[in-house]
PDB file of N, CA and C in Angstrom:
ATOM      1  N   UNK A   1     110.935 111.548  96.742  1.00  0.00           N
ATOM      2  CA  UNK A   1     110.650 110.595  97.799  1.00  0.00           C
ATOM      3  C   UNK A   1     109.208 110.082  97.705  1.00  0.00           C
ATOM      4  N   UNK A   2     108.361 111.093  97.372  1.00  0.00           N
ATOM      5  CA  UNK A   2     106.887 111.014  97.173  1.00  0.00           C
ATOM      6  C   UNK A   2     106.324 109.456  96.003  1.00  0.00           C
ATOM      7  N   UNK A   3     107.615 109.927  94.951  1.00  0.00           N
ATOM      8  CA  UNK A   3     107.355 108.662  93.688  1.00  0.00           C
ATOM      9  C   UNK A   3     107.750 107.606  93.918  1.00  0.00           C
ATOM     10  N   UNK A   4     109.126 107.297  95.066  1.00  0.00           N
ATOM     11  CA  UNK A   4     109.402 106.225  95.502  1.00  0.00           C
ATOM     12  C   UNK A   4     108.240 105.414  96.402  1.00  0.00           C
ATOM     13  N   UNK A   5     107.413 106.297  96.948  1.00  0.00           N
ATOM     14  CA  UNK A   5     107.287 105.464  98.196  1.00  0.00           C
ATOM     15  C   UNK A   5     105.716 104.632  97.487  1.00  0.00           C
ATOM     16  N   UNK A   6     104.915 105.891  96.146  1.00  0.00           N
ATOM     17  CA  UNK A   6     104.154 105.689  95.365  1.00  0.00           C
ATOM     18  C   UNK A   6     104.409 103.928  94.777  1.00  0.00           C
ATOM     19  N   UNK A   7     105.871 103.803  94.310  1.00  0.00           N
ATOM     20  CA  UNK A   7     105.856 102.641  93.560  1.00  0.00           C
ATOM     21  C   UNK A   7     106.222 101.500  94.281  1.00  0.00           C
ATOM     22  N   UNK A   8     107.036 101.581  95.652  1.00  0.00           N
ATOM     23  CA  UNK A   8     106.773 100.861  96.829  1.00  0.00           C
ATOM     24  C   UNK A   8     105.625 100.257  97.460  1.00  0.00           C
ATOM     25  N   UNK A   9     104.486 101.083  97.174  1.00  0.00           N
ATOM     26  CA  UNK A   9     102.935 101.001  97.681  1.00  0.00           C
ATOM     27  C   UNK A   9     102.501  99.815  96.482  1.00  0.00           C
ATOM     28  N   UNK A  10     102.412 100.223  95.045  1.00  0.00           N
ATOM     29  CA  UNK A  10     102.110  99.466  93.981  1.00  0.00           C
ATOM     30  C   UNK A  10     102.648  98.145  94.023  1.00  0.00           C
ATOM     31  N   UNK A  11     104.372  98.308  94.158  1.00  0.00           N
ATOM     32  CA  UNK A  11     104.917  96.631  94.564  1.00  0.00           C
ATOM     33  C   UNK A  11     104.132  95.805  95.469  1.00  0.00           C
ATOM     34  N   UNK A  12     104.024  96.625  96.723  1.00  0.00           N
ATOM     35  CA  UNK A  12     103.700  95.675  97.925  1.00  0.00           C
ATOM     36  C   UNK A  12     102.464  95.186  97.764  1.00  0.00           C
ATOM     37  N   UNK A  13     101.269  95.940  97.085  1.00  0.00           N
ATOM     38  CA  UNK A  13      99.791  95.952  96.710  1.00  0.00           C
ATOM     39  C   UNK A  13      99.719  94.567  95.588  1.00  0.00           C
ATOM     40  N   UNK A  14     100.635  94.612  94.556  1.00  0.00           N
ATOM     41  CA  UNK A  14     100.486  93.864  93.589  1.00  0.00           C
ATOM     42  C   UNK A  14     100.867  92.444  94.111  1.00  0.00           C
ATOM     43  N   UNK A  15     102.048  92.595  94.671  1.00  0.00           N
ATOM     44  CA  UNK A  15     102.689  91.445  94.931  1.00  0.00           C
ATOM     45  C   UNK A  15     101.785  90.801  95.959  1.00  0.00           C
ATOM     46  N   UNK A  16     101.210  91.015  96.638  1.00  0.00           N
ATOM     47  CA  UNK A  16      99.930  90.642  97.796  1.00  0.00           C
ATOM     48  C   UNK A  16      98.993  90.344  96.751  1.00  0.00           C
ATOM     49  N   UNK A  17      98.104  91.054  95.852  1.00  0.00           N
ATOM     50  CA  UNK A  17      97.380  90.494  95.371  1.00  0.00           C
ATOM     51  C   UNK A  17      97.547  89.167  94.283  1.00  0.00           C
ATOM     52  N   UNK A  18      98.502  89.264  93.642  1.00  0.00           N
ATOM     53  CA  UNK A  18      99.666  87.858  93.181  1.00  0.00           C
ATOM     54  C   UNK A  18      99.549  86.757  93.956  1.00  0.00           C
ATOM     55  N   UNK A  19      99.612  87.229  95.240  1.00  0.00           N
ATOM     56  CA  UNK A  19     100.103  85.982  96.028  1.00  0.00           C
ATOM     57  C   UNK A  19      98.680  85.388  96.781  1.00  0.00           C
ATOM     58  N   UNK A  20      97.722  86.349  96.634  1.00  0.00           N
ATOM     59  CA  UNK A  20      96.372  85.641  97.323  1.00  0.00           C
ATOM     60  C   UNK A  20      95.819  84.653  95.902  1.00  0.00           C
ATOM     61  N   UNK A  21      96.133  85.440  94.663  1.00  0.00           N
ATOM     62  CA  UNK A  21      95.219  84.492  93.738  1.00  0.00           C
ATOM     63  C   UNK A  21      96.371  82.966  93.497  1.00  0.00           C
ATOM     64  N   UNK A  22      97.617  83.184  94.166  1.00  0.00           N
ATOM     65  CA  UNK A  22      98.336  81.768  94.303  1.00  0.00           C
ATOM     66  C   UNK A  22      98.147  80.561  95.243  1.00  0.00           C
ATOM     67  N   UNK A  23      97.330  81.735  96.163  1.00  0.00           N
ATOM     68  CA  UNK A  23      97.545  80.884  97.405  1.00  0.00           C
ATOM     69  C   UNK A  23      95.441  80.756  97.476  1.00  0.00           C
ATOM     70  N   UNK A  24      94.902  81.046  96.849  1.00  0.00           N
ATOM     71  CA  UNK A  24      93.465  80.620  96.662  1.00  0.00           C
ATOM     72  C   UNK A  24      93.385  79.371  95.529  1.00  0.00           C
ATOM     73  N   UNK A  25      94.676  79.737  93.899  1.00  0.00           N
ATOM     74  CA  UNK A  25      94.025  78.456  93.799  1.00  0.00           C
ATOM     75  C   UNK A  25      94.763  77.220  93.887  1.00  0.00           C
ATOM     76  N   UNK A  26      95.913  76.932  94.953  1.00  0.00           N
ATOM     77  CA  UNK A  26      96.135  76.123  95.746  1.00  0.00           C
ATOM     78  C   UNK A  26      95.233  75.798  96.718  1.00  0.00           C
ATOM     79  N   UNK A  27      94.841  76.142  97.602  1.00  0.00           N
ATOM     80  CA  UNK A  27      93.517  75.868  98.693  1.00  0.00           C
ATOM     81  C   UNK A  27      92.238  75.295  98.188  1.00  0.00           C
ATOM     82  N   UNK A  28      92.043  75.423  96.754  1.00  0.00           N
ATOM     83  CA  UNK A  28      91.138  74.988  96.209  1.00  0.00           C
ATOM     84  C   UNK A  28      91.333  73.850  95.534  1.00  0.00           C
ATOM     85  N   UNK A  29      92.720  73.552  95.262  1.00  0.00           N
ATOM     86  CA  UNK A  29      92.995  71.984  94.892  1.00  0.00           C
ATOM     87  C   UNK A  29      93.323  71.006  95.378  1.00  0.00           C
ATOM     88  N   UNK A  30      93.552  71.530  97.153  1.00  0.00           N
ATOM     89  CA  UNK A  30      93.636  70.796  98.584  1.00  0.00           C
ATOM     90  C   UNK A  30      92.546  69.899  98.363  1.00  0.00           C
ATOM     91  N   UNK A  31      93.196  68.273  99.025  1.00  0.00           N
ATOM     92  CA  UNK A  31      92.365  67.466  98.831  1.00  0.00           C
ATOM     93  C   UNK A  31      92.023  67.078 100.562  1.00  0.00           C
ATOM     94  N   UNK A  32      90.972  67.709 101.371  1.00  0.00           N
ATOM     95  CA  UNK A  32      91.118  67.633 102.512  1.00  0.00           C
ATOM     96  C   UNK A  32      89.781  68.256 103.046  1.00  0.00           C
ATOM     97  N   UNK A  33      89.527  67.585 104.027  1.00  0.00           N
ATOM     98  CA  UNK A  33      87.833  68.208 104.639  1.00  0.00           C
ATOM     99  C   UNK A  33      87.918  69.273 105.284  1.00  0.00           C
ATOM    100  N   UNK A  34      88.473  69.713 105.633  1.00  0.00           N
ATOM    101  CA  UNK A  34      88.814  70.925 106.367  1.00  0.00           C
ATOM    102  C   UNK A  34      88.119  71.652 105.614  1.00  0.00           C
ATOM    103  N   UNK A  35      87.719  72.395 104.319  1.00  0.00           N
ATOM    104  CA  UNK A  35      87.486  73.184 103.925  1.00  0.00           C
ATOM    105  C   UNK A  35      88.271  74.763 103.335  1.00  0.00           C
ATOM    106  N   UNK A  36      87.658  75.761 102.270  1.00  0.00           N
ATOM    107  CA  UNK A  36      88.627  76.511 101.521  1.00  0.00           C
ATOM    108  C   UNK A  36      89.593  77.119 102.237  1.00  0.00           C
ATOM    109  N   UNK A  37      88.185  77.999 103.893  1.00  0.00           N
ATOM    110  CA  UNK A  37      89.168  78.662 104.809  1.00  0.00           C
ATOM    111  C   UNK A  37      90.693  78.184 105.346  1.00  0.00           C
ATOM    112  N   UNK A  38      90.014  76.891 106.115  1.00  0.00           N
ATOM    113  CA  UNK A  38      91.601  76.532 106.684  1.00  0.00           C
ATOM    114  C   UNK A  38      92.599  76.039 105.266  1.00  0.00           C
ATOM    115  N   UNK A  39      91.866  75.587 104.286  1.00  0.00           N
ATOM    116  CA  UNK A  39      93.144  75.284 103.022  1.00  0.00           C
ATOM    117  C   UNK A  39      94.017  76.753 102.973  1.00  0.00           C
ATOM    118  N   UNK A  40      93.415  77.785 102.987  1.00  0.00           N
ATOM    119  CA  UNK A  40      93.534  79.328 102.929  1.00  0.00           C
ATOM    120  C   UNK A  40      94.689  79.345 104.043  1.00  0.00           C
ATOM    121  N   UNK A  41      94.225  79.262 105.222  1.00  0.00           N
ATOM    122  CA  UNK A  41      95.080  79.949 106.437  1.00  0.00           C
ATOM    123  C   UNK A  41      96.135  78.714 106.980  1.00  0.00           C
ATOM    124  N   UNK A  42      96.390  77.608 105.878  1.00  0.00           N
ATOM    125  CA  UNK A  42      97.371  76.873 105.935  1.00  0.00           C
ATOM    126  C   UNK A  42      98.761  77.122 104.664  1.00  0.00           C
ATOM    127  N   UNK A  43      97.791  78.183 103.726  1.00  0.00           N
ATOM    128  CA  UNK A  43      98.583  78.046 102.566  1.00  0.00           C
ATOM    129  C   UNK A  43      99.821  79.763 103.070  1.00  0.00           C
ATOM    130  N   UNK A  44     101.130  79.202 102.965  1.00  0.00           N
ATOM    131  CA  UNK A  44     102.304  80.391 103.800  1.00  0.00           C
ATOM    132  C   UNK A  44     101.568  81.483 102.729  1.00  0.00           C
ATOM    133  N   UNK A  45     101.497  81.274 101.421  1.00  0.00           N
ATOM    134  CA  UNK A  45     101.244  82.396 100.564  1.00  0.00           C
ATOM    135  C   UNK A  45     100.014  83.325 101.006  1.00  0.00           C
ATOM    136  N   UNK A  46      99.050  82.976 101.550  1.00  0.00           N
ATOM    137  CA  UNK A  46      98.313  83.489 101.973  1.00  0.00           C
ATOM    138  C   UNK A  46      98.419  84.789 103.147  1.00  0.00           C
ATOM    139  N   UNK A  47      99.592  84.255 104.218  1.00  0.00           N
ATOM    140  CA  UNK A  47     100.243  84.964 105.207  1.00  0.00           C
ATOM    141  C   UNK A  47     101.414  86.408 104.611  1.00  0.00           C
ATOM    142  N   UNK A  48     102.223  85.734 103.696  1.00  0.00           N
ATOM    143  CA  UNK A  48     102.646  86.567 103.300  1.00  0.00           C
ATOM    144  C   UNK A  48     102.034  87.961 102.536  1.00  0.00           C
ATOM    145  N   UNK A  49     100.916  87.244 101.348  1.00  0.00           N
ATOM    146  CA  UNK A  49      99.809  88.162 101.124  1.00  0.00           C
ATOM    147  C   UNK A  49      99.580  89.545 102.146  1.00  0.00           C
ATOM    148  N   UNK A  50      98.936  88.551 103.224  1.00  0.00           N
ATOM    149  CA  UNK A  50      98.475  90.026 103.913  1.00  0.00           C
ATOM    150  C   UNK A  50      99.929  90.759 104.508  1.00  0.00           C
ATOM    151  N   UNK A  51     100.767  90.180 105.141  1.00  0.00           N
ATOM    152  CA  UNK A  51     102.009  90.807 105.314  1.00  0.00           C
ATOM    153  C   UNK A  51     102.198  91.799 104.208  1.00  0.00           C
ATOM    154  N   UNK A  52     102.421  91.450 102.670  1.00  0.00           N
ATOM    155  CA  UNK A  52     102.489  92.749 101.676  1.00  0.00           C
ATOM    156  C   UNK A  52     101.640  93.913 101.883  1.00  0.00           C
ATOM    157  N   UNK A  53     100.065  93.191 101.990  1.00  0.00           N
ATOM    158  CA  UNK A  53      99.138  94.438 101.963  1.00  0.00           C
ATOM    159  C   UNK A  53      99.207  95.405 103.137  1.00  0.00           C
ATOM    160  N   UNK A  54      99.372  94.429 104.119  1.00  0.00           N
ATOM    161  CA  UNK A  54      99.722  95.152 105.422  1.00  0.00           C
ATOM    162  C   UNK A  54     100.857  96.449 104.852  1.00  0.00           C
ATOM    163  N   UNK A  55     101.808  96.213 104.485  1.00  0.00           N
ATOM    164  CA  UNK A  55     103.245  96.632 104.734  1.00  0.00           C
ATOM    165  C   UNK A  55     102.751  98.012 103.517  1.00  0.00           C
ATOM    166  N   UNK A  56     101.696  97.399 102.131  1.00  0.00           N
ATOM    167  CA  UNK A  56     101.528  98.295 101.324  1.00  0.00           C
ATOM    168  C   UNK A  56     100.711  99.310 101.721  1.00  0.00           C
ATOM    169  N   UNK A  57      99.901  99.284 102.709  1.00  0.00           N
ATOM    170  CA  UNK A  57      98.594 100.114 103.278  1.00  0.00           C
ATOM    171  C   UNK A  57      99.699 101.011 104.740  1.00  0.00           C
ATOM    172  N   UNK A  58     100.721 100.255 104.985  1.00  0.00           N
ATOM    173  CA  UNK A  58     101.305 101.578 105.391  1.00  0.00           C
ATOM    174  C   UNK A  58     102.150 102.754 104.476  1.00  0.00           C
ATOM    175  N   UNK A  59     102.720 102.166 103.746  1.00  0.00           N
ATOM    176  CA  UNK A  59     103.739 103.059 102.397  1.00  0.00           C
ATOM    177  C   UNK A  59     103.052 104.118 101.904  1.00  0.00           C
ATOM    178  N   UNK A  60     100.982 103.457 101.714  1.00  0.00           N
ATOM    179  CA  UNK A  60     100.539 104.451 101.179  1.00  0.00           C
ATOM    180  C   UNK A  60     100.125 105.461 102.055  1.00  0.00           C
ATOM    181  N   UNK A  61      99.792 105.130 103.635  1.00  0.00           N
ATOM    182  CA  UNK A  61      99.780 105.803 104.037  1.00  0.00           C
ATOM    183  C   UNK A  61     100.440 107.315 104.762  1.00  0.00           C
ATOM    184  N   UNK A  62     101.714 106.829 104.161  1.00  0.00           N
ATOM    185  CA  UNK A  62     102.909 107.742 103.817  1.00  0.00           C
ATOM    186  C   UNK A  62     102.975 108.495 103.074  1.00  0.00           C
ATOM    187  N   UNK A  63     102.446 107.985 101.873  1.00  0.00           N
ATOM    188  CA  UNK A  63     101.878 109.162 100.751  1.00  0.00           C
ATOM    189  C   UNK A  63     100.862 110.146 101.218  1.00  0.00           C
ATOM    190  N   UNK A  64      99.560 109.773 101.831  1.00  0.00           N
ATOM    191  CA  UNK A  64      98.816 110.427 101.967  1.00  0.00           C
ATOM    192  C   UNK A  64      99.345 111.073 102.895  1.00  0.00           C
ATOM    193  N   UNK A  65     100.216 111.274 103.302  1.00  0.00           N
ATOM    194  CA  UNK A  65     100.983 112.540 104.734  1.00  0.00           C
ATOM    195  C   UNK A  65     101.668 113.564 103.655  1.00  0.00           C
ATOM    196  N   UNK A  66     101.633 112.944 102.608  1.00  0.00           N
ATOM    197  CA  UNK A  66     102.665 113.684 101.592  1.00  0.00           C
ATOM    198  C   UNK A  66     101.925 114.459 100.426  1.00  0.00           C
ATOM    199  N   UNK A  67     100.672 114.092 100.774  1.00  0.00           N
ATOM    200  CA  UNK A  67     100.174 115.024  99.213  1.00  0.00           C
ATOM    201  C   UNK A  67      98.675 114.650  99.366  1.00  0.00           C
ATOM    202  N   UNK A  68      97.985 115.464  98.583  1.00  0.00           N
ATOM    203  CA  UNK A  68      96.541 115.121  98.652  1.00  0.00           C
ATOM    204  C   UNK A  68      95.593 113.618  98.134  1.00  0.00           C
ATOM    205  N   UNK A  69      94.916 113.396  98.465  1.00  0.00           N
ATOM    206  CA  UNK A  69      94.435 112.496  97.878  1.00  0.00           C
ATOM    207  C   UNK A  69      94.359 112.632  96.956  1.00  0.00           C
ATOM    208  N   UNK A  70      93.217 113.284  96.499  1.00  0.00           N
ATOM    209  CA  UNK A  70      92.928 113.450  94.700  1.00  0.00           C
ATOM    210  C   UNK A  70      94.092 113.305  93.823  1.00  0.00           C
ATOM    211  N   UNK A  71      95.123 113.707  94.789  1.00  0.00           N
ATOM    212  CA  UNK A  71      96.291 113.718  93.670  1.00  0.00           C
ATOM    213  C   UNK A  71      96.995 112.761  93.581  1.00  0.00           C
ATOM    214  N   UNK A  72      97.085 111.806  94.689  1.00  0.00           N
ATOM    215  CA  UNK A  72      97.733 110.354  94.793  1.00  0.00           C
ATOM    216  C   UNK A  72      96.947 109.179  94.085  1.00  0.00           C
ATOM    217  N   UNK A  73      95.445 109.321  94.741  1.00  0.00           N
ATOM    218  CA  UNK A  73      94.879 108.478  94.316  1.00  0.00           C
ATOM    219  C   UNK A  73      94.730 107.838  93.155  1.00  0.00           C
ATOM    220  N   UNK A  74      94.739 108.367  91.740  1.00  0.00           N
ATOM    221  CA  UNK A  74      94.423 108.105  90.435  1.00  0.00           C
ATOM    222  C   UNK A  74      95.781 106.781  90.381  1.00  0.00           C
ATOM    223  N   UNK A  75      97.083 107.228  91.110  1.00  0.00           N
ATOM    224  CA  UNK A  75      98.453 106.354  90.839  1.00  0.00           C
ATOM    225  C   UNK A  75      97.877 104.889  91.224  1.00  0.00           C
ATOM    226  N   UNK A  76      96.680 105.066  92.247  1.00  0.00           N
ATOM    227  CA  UNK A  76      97.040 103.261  92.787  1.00  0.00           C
ATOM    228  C   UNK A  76      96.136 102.884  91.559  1.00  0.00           C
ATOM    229  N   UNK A  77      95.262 103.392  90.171  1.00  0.00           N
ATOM    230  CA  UNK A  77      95.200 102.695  89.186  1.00  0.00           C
ATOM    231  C   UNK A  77      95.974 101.389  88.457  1.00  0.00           C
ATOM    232  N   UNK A  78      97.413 102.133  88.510  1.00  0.00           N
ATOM    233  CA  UNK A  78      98.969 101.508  88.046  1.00  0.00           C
ATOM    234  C   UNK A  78      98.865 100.192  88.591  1.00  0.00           C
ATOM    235  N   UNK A  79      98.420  99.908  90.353  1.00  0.00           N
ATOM    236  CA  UNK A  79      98.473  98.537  90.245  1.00  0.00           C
ATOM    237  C   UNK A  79      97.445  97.651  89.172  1.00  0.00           C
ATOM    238  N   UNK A  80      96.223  97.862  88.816  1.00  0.00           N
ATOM    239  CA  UNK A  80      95.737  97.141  88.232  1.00  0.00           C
ATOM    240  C   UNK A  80      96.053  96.859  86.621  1.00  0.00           C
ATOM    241  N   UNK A  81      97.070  97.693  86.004  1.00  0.00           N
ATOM    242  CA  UNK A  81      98.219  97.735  85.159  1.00  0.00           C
ATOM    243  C   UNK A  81      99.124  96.408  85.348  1.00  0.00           C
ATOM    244  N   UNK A  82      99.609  97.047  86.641  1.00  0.00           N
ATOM    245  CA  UNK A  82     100.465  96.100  87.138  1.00  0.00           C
ATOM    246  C   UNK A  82     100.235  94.417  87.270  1.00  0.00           C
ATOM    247  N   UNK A  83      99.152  94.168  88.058  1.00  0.00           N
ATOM    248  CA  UNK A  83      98.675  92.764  88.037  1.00  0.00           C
ATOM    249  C   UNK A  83      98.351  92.239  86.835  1.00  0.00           C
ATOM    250  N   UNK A  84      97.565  93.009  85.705  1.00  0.00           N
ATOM    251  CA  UNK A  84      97.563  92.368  84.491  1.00  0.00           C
ATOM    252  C   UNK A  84      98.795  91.967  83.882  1.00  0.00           C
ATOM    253  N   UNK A  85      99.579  93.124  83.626  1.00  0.00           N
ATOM    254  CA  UNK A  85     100.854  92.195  83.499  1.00  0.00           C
ATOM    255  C   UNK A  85     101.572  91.078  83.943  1.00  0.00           C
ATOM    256  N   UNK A  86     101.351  91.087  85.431  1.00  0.00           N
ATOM    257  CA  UNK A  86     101.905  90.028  85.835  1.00  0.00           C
ATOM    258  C   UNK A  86     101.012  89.024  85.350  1.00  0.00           C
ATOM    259  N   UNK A  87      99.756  89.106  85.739  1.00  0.00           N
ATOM    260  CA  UNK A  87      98.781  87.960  85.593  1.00  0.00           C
ATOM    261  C   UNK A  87      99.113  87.127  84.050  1.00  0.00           C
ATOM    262  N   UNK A  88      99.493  87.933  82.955  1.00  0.00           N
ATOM    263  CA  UNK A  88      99.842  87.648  81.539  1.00  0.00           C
ATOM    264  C   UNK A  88     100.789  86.655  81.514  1.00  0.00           C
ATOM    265  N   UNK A  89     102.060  87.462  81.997  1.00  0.00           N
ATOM    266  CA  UNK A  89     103.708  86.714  81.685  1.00  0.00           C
ATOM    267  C   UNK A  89     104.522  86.345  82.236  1.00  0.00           C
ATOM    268  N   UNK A  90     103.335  86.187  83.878  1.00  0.00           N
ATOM    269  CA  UNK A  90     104.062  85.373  84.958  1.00  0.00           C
ATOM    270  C   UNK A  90     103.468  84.265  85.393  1.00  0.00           C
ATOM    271  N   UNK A  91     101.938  84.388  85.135  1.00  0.00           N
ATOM    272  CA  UNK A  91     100.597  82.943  85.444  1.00  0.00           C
ATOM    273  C   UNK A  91     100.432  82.302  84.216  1.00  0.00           C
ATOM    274  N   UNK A  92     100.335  83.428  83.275  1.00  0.00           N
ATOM    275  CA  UNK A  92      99.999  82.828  81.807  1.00  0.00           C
ATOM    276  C   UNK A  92      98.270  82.915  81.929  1.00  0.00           C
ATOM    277  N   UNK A  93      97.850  84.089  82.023  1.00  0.00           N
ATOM    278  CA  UNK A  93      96.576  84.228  82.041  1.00  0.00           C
ATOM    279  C   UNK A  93      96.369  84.553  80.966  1.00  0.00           C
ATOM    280  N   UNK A  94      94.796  84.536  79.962  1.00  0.00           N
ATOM    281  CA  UNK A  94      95.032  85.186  78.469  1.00  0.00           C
ATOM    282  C   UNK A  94      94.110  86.895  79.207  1.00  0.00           C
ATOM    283  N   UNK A  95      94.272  87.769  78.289  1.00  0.00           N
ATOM    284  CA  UNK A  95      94.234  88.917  78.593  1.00  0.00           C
ATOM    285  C   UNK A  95      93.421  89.140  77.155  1.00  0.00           C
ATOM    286  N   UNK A  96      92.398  89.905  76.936  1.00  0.00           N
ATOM    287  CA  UNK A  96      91.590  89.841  75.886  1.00  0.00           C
ATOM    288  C   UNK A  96      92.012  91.464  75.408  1.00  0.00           C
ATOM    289  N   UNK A  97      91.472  91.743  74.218  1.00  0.00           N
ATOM    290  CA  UNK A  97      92.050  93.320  73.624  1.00  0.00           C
ATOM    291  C   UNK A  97      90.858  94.062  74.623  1.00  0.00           C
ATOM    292  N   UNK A  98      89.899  94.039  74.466  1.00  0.00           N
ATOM    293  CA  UNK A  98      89.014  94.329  76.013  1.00  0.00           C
ATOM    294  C   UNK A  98      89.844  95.057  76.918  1.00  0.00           C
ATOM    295  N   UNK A  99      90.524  94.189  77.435  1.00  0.00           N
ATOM    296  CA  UNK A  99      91.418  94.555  78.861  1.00  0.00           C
ATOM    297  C   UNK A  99      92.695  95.409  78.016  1.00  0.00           C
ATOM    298  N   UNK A 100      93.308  95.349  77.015  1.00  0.00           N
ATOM    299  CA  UNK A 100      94.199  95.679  76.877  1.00  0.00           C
ATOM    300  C   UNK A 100      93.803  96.982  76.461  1.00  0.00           C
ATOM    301  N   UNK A 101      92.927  97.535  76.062  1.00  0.00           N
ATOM    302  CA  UNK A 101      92.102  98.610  76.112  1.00  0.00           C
ATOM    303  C   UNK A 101      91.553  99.384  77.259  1.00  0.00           C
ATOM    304  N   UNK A 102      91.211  98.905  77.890  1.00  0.00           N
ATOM    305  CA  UNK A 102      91.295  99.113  79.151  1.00  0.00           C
ATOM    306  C   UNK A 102      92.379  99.374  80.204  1.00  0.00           C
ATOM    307  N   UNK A 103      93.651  98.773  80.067  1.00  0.00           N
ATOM    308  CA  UNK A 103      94.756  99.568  80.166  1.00  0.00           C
ATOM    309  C   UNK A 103      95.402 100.503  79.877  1.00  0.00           C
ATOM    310  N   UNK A 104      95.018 100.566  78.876  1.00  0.00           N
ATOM    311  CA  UNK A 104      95.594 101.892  77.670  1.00  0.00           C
ATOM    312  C   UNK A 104      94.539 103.461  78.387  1.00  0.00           C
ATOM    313  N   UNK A 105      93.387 103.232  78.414  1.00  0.00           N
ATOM    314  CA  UNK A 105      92.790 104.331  78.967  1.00  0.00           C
ATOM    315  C   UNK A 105      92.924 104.275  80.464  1.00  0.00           C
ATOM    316  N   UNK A 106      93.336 103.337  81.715  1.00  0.00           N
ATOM    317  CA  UNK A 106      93.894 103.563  82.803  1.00  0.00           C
ATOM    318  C   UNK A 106      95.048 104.688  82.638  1.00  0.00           C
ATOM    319  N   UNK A 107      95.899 103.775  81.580  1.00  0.00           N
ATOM    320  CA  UNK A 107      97.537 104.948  82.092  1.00  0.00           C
ATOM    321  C   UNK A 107      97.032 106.392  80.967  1.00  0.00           C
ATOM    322  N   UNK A 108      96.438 106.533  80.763  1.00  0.00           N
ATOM    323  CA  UNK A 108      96.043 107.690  79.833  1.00  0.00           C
ATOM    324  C   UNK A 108      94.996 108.662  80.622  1.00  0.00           C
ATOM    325  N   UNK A 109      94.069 108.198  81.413  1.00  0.00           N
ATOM    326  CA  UNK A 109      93.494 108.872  83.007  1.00  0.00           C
ATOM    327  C   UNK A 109      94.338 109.277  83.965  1.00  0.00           C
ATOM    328  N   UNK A 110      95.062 108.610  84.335  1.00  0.00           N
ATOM    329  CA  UNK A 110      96.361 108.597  85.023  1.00  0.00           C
ATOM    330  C   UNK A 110      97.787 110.362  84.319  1.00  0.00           C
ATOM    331  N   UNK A 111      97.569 109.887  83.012  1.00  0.00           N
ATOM    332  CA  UNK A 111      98.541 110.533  82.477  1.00  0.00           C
ATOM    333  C   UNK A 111      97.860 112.124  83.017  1.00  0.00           C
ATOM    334  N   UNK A 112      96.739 112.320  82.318  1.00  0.00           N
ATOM    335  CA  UNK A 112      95.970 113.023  82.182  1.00  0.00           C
ATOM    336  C   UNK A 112      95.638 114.029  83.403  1.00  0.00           C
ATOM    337  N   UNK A 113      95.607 112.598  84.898  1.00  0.00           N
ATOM    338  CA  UNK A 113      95.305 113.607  86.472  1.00  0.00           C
ATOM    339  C   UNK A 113      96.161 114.324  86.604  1.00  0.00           C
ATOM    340  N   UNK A 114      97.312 113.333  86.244  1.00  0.00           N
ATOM    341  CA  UNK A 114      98.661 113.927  86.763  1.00  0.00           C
ATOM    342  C   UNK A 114      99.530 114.866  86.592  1.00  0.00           C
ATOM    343  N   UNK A 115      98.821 115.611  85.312  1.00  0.00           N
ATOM    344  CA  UNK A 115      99.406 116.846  84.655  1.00  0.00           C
ATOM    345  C   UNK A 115      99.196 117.774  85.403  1.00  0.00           C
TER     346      UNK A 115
END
């Protein structure tokens, strides 16, 4: 139950952060005086955003009823796993060997706490 609710937390986290860098650079190509904020708090993606994070900052807080920090914590690494991927082969962001290196020693820290 503990791993479910772990990768529930990661969905809701990722998918929120997905959806703010969708809904920022829409607001930024708004052609309108209003400015970034209200382009921001007009764009639905933005709402939904925090709705995920909202919804993800409770899941995890479910975890933490369930196990120690130290021992949960290293997992919410995985989202930043996670967003790169998406960011790759769902935005079409380029991803440099840098980062892809940098992933490789995330899930390998990760591997490593978790033993």
């Amino acid at each position: 139950m503990t791993a479910l609710l772990i990768a529930i937390t990661l969905l809701l986290t990722t998918g929120g952060q997905l959806l703010q860098k969708i809904s920022a650079d829409r607001a930024s190509q708004a052609d309108n005086r209003h400015g970034m904020i209200t382009n921001l708090l007009r764009q639905p993606q933005s709402w939904v955003a925090a709705g995920l994070l909202g919804l993800g900052m409770l899941s995890w807080l479910a975890v933490l009823s369930r196990m120690e920090v130290s021992q949960a914590y290293p997992f919410l690494g995985l989202g930043y796993v996670l967003v790169l991927l998406v960011s790759r082969y769902r935005l079409g962001e380029h991803i440099s060997l840098q980062r892809w290196a940098g992933v490789a020693l995330i899930v390998g820290g990760i591997a490593v706490l978790s033993a």
